[in-house]
C-alpha atoms as a PDB file:
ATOM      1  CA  UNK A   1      31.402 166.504 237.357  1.00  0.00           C
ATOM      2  CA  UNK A   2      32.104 162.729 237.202  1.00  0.00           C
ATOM      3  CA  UNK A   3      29.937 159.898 235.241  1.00  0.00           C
ATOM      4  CA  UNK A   4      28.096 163.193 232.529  1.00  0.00           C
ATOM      5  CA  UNK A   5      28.019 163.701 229.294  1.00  0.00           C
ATOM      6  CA  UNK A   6      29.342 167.244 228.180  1.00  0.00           C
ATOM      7  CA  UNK A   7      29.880 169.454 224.919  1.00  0.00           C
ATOM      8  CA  UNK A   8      33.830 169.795 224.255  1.00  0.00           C
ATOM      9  CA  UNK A   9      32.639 173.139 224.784  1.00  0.00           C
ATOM     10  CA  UNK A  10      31.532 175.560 227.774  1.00  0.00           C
ATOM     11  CA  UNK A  11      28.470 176.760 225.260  1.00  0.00           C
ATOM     12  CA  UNK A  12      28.545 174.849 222.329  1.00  0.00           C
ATOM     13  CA  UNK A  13      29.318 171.638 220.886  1.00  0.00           C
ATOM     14  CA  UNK A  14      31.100 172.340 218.032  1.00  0.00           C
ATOM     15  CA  UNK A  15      35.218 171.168 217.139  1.00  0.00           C
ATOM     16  CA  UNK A  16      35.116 171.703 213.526  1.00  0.00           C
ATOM     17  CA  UNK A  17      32.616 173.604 210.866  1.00  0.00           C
ATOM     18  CA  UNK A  18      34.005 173.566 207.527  1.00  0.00           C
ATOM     19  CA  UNK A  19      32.194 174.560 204.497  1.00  0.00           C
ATOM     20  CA  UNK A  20      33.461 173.570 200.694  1.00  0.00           C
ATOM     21  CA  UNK A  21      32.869 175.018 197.172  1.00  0.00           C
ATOM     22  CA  UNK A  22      33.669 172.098 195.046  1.00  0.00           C
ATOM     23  CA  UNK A  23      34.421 172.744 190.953  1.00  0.00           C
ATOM     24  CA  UNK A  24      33.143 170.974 188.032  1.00  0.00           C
ATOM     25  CA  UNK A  25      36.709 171.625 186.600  1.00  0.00           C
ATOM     26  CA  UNK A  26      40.083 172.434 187.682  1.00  0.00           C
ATOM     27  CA  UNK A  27      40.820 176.125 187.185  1.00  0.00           C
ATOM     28  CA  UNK A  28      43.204 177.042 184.622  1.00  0.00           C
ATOM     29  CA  UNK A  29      47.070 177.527 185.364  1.00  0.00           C
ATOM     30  CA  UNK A  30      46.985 181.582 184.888  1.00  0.00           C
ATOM     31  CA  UNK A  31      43.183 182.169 186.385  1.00  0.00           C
ATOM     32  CA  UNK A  32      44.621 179.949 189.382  1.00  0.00           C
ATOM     33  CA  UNK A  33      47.526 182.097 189.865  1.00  0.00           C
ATOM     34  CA  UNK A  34      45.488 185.371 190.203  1.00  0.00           C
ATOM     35  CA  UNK A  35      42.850 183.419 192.673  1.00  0.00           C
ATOM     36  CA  UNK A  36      45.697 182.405 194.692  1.00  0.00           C
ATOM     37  CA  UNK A  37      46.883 186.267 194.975  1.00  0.00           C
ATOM     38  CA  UNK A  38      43.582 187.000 195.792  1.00  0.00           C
ATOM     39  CA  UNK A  39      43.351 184.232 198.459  1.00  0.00           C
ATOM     40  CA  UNK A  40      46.935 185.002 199.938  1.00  0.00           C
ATOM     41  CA  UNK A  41      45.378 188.938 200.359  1.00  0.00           C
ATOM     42  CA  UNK A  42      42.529 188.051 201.889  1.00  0.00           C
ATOM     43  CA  UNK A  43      43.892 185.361 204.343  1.00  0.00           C
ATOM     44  CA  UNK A  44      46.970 187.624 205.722  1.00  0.00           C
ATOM     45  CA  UNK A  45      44.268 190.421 206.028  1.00  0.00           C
ATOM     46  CA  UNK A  46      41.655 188.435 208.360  1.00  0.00           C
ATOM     47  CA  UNK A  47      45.317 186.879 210.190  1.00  0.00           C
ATOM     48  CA  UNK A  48      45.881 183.472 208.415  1.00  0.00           C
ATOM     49  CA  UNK A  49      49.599 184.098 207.852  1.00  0.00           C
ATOM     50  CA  UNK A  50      51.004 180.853 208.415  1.00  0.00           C
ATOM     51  CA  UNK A  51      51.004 179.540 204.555  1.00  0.00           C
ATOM     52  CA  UNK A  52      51.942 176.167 203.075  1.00  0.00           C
ATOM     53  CA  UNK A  53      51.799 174.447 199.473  1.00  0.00           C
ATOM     54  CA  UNK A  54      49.332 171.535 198.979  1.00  0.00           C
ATOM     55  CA  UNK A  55      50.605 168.192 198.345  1.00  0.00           C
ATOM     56  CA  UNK A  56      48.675 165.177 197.197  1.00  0.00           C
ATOM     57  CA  UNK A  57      48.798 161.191 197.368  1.00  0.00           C
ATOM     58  CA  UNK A  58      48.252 158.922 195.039  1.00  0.00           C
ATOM     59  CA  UNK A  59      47.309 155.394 194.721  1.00  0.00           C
ATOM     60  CA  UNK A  60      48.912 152.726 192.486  1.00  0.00           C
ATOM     61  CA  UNK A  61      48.317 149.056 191.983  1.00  0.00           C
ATOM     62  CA  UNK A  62      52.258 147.493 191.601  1.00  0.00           C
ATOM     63  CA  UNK A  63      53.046 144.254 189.814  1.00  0.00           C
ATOM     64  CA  UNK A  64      52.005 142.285 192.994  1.00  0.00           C
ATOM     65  CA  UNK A  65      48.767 143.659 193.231  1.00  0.00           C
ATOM     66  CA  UNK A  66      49.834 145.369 196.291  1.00  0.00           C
ATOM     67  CA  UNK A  67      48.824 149.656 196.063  1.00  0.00           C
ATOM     68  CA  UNK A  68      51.657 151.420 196.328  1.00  0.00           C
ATOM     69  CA  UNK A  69      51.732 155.030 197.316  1.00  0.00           C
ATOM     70  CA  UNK A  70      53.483 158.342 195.688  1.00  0.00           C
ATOM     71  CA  UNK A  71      52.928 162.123 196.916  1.00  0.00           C
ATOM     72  CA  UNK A  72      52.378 164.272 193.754  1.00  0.00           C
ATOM     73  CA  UNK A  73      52.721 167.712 193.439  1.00  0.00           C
ATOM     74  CA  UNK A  74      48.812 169.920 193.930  1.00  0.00           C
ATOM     75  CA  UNK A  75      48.695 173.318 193.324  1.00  0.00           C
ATOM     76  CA  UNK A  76      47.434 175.243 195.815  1.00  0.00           C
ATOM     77  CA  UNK A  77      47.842 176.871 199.082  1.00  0.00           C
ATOM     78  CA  UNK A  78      46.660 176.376 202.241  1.00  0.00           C
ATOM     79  CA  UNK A  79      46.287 179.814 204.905  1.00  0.00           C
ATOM     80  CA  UNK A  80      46.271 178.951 208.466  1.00  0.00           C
ATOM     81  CA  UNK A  81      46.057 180.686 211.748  1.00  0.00           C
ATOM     82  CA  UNK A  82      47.656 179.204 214.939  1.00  0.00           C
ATOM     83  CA  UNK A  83      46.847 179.759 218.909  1.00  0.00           C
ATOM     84  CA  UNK A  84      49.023 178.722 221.729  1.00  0.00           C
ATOM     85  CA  UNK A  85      48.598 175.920 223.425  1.00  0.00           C
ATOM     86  CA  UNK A  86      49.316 174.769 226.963  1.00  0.00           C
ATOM     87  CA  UNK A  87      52.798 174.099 227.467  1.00  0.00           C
ATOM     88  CA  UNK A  88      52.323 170.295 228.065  1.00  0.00           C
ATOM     89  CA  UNK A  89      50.366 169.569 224.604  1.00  0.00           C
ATOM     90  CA  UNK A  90      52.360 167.274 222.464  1.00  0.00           C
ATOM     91  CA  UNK A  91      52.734 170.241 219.415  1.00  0.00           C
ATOM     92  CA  UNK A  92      53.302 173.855 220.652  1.00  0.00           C
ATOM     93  CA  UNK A  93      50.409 175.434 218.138  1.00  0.00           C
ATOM     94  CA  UNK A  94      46.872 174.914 216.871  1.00  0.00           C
ATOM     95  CA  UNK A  95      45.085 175.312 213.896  1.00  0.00           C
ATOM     96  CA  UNK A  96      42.366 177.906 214.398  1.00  0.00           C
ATOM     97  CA  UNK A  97      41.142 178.722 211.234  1.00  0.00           C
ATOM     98  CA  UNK A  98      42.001 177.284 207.606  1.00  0.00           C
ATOM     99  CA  UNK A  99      41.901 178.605 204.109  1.00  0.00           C
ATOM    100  CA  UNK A 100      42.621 176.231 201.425  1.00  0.00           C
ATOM    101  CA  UNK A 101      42.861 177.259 197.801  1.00  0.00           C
ATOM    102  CA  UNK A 102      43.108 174.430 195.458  1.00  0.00           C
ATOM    103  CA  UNK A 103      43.010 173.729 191.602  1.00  0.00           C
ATOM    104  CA  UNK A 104      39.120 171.514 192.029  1.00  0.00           C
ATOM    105  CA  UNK A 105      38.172 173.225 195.311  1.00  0.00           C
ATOM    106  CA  UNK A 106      38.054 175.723 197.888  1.00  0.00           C
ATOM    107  CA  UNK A 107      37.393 175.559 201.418  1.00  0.00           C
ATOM    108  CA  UNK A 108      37.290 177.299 204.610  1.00  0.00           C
ATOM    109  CA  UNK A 109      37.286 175.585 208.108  1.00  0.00           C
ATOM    110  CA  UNK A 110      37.489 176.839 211.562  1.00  0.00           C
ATOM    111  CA  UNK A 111      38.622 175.079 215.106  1.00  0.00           C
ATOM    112  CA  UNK A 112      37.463 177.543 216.849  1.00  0.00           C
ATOM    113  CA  UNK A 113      33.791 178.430 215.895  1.00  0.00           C
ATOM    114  CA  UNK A 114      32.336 181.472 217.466  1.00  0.00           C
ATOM    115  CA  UNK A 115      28.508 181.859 216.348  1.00  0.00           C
ATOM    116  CA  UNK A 116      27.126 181.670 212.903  1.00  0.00           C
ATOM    117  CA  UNK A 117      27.303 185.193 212.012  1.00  0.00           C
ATOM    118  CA  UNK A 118      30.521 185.512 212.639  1.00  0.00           C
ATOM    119  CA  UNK A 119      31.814 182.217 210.673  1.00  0.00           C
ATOM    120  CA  UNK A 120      29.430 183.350 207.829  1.00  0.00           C
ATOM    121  CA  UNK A 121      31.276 186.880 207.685  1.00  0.00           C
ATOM    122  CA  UNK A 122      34.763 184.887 207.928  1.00  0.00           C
ATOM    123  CA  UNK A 123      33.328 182.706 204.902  1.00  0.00           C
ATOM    124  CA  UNK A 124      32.401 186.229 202.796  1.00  0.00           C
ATOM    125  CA  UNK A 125      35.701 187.184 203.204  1.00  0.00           C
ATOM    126  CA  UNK A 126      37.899 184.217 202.639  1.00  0.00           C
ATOM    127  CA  UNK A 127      35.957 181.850 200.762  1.00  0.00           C
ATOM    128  CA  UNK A 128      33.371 184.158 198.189  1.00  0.00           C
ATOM    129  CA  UNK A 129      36.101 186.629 196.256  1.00  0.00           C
ATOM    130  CA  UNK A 130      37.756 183.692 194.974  1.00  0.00           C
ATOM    131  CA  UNK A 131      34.306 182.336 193.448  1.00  0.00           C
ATOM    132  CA  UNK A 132      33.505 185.773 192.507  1.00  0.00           C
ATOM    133  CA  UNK A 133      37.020 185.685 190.568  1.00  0.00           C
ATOM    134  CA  UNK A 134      36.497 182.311 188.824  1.00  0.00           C
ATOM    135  CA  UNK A 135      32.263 182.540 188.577  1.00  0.00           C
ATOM    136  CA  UNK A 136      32.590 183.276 184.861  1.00  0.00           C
ATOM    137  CA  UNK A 137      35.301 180.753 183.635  1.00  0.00           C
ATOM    138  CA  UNK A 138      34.888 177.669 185.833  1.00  0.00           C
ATOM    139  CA  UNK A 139      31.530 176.128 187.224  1.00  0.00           C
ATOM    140  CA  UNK A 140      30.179 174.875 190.571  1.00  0.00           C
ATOM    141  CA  UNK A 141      29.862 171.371 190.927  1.00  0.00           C
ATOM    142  CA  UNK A 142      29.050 171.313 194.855  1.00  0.00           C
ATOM    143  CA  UNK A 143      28.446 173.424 197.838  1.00  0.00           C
ATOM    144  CA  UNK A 144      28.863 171.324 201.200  1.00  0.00           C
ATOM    145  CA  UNK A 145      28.794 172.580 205.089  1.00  0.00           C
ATOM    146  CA  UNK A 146      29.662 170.181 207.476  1.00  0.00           C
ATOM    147  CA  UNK A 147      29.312 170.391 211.624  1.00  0.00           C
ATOM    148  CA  UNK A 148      31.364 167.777 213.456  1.00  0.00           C
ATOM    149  CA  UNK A 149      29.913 168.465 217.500  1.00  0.00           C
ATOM    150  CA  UNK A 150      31.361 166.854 220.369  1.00  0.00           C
ATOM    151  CA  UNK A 151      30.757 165.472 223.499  1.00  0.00           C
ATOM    152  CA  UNK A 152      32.637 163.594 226.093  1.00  0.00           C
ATOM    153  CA  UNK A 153      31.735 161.195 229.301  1.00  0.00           C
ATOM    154  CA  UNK A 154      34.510 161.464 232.365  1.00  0.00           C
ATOM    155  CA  UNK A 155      33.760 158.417 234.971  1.00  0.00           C
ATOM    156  CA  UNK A 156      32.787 154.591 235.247  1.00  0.00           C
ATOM    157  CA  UNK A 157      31.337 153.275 232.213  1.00  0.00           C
ATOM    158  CA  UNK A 158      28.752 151.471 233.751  1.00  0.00           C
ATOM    159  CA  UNK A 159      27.001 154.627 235.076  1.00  0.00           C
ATOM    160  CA  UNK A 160      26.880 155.903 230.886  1.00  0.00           C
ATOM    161  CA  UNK A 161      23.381 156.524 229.042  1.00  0.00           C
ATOM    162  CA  UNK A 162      23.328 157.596 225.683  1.00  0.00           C
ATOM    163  CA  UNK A 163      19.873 158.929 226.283  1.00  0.00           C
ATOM    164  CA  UNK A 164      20.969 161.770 228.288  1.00  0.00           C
ATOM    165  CA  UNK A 165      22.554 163.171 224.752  1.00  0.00           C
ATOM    166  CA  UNK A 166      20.607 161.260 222.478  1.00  0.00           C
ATOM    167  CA  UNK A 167      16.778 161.053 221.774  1.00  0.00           C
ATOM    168  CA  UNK A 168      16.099 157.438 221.610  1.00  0.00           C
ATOM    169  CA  UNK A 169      13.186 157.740 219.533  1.00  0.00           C
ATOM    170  CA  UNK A 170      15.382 159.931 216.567  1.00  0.00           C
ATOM    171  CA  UNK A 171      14.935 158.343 213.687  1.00  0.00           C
ATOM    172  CA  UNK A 172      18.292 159.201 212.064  1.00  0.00           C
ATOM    173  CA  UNK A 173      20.092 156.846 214.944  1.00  0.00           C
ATOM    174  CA  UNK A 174      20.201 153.056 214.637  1.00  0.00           C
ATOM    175  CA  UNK A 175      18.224 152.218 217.402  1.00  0.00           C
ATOM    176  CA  UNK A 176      20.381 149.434 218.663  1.00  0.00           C
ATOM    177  CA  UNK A 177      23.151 151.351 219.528  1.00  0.00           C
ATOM    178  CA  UNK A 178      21.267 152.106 223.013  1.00  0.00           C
ATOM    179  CA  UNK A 179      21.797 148.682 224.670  1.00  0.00           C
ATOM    180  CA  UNK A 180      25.689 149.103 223.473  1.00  0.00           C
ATOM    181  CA  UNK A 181      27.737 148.799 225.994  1.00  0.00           C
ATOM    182  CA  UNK A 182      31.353 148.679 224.069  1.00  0.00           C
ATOM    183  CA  UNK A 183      31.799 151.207 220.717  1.00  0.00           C
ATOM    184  CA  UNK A 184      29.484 151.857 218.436  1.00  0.00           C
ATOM    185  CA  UNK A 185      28.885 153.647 214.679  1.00  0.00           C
ATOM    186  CA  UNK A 186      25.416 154.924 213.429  1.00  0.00           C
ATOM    187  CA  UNK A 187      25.906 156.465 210.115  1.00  0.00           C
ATOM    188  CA  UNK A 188      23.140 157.330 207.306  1.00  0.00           C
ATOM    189  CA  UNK A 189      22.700 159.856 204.353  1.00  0.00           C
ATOM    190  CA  UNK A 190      19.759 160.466 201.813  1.00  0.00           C
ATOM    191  CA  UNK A 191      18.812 162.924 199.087  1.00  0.00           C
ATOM    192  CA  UNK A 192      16.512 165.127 200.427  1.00  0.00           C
ATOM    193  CA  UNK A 193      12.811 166.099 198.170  1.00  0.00           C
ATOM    194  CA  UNK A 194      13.832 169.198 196.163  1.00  0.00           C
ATOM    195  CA  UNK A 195      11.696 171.875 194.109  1.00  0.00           C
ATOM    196  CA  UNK A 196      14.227 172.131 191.180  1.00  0.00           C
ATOM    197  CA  UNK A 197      17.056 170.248 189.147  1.00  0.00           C
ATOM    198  CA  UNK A 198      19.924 170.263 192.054  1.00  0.00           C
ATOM    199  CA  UNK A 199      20.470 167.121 194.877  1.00  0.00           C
ATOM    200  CA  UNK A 200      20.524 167.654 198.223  1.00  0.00           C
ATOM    201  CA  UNK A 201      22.269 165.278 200.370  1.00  0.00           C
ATOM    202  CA  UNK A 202      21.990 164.737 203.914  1.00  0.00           C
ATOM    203  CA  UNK A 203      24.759 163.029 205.916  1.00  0.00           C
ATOM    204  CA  UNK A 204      25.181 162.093 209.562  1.00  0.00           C
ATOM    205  CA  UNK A 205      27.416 160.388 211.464  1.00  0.00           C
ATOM    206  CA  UNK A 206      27.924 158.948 214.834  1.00  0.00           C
ATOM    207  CA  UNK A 207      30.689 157.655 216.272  1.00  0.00           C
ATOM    208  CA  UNK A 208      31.421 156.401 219.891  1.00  0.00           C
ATOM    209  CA  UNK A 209      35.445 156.589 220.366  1.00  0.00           C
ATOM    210  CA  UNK A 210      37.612 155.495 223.769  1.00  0.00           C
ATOM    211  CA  UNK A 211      40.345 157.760 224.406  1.00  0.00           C
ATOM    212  CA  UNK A 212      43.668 156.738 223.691  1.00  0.00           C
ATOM    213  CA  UNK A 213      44.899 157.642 227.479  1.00  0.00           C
ATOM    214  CA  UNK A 214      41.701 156.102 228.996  1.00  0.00           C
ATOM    215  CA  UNK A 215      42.668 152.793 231.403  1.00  0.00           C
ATOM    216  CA  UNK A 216      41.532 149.463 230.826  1.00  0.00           C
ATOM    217  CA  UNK A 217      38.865 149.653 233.806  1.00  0.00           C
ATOM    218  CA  UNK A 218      35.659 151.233 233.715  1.00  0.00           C
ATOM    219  CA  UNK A 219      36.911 153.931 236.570  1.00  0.00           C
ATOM    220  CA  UNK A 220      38.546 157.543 235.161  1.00  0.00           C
ATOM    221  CA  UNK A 221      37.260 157.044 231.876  1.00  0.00           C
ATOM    222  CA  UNK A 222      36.377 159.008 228.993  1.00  0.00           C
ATOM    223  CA  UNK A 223      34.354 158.145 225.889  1.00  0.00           C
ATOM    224  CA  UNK A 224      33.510 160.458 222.931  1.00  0.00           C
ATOM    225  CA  UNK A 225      30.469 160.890 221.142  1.00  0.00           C
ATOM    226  CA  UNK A 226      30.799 162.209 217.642  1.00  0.00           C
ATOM    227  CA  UNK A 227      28.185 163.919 215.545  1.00  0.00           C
ATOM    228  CA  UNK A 228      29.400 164.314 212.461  1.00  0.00           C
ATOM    229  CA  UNK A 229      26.448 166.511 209.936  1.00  0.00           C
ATOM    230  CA  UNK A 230      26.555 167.654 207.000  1.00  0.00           C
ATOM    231  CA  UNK A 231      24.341 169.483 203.881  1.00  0.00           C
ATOM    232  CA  UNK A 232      25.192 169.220 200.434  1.00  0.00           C
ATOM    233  CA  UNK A 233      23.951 170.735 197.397  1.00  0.00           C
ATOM    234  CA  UNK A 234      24.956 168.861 193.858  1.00  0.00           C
ATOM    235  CA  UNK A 235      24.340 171.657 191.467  1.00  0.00           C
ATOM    236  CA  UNK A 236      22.709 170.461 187.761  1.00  0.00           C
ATOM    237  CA  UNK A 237      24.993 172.039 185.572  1.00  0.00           C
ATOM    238  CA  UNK A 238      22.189 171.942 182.583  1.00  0.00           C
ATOM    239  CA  UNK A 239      19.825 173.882 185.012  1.00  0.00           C
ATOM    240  CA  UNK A 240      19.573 177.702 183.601  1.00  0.00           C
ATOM    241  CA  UNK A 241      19.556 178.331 187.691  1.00  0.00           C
ATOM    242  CA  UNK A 242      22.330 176.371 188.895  1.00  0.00           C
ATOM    243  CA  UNK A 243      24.541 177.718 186.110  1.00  0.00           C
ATOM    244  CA  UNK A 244      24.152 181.167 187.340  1.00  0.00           C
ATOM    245  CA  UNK A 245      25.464 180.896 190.907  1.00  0.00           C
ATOM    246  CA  UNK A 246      27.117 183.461 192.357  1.00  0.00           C
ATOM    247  CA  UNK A 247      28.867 184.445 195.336  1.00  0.00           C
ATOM    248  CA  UNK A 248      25.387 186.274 196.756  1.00  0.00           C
ATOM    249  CA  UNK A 249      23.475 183.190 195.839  1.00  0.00           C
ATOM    250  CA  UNK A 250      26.324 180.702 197.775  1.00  0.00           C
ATOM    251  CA  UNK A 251      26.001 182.798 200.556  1.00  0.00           C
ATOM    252  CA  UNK A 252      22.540 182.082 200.705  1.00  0.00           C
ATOM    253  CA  UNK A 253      22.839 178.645 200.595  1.00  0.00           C
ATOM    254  CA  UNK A 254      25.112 178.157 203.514  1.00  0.00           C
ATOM    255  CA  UNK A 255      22.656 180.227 205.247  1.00  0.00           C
ATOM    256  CA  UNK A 256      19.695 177.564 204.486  1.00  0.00           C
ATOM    257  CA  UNK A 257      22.305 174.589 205.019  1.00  0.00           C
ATOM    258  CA  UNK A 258      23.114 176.083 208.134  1.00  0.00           C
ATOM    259  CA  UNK A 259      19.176 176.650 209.433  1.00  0.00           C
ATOM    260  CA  UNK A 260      18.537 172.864 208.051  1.00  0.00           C
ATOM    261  CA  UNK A 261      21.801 171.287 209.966  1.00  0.00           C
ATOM    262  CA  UNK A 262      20.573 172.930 213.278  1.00  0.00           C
ATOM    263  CA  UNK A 263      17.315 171.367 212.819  1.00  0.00           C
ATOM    264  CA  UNK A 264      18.572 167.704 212.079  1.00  0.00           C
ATOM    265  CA  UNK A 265      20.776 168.104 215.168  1.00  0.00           C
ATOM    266  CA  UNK A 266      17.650 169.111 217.209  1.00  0.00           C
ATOM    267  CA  UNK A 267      15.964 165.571 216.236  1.00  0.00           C
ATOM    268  CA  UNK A 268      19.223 163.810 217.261  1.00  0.00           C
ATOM    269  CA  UNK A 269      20.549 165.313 220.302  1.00  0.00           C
ATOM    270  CA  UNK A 270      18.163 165.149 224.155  1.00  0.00           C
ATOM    271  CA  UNK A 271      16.711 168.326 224.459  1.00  0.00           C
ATOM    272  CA  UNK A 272      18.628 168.455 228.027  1.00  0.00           C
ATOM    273  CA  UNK A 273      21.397 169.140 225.765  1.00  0.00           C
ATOM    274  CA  UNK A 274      20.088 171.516 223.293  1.00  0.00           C
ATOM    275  CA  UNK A 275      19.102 173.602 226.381  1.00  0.00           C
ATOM    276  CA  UNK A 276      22.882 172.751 227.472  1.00  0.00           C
ATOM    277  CA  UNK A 277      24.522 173.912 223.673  1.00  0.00           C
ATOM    278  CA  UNK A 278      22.408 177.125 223.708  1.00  0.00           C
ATOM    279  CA  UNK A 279      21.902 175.486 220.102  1.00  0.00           C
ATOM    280  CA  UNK A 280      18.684 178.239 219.107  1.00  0.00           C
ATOM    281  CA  UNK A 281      21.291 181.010 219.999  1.00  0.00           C
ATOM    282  CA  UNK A 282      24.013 180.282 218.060  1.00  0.00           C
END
């Protein structure tokens, strides 16, 4: 249907979830090896087979003051698995899911989410034996899980409201952006009250993007509305708690991260279009 906002989705909203395990130091040269065995089994036994090495950029300042850029070697491996894709798509594969093993970090994402308890079983078995391997040598900095949902608007611009996916009254979107006719960004982030030593941060973003293909006119159009949240636990590494997490107690955490990021979603989003997401069900 013409001139409507939709998820990118038939039942959900959701492009990318990915959630990230982020060390206070780099793992050690031998301990990495053996947590990249262990990543390699466990990503060719759930079906990321498609491997690759990790490369990194970096950033120098030359003689003119101009930065210069030079790719430096990372170690670490990054586990993919790839769908088909129809035959007139501009590459001939897609990322579905995504393992990456790295020397400060690990991280698992998906492109193809499913429901909660199934991306939180994918997460126990790709993500948690490799903190379980390094738990004892290396601590955790940061735990992070991060939603980017979509939704798109087919027809003439001048027939768009934002309040038929946004609440106007949310108080986590500029309000502003309502009477915006041509793009738009909302973004904002705060530590959240906490009972103990750790910091929670809460990030969202919104972003209102043309497509590249759209025409110039206001007919045939499409517009995308980005949602871009995202729960983040900074771990106190003095804390006699935080130094004792585990890869029951991580799993935990992304549990309450994902309960919280549902909720913040619910205070942005119309409730037309939580009804439309089926967002209590998933």
């Amino acid at each position: 249907m013409a001139d409507t906002w939709k998820p990118i989705h038939e039942n959900h909203a959701i492009d990318v979830m990915a959630a990230v395990i982020t060390f206070a130091e780099v793992i050690p040269g031998l301990l990495l090896k053996r947590v990249l065995q262990i990543g390699e089994d466990a990503a060719f036994a759930a079906g990321l087979r498609s491997r690759h090495g990790l490369r990194g950029t970096q950033m120098t300042i030359g003689v003119d003051g101009s930065l210069v850029s030079s790719t430096v070697p990372v170690q670490g491996q990054i586990f993919n698995s790839l769908v088909d894709v129809p035959d007139d798509a501009p590459v001939p594969h897609q990322v579905a899911e995504q393992l990456h093993v790295a020397q400060d970090k690990v991280m698992y994402r998906t492109w193809r989410y499913i429901s909660w308890s199934w991306q939180i079983e994918r997460i126990q078995k790709l993500l948690l034996p490799l903190i379980a391997a390094v738990q004892d040598s290396v601590p955790i900095s940061a735990q992070r899980l991060e939603y980017l949902d979509r939704f798109r608007f087919d027809g003439d611009l001048s027939h768009l409201k934002y309040s038929a996916v946004l609440k106007t009254d949310s108080p986590l979107i500029a309000p502003h952006v309502f009477s915006q006719s041509n793009l738009w960004h909302s973004h904002t982030g705060a530590f959240l009250p906490s009972g103990n030593d750790r910091k929670k941060l809460l990030q969202i973003q919104i972003d209102v993007l043309d497509s590249e293909l759209s025409p110039s006119d206001n007919l045939s159009h499409t517009r995308w509305l980005n949602i871009m949240t995202a729960r983040e636990d900074r771990l106190n590494l003095q804390s006699a708690d935080d130094s004792r997490q585990n890869a029951d107690l991580i799993k935990q955490t992304f549990d309450l991260n994902h309960a919280e990021l549902k909720q913040v979603l619910s205070t942005i989003i119309s409730d037309s279009m939580i009804d439309r997401i089926f967002l209590w069900k998933s």
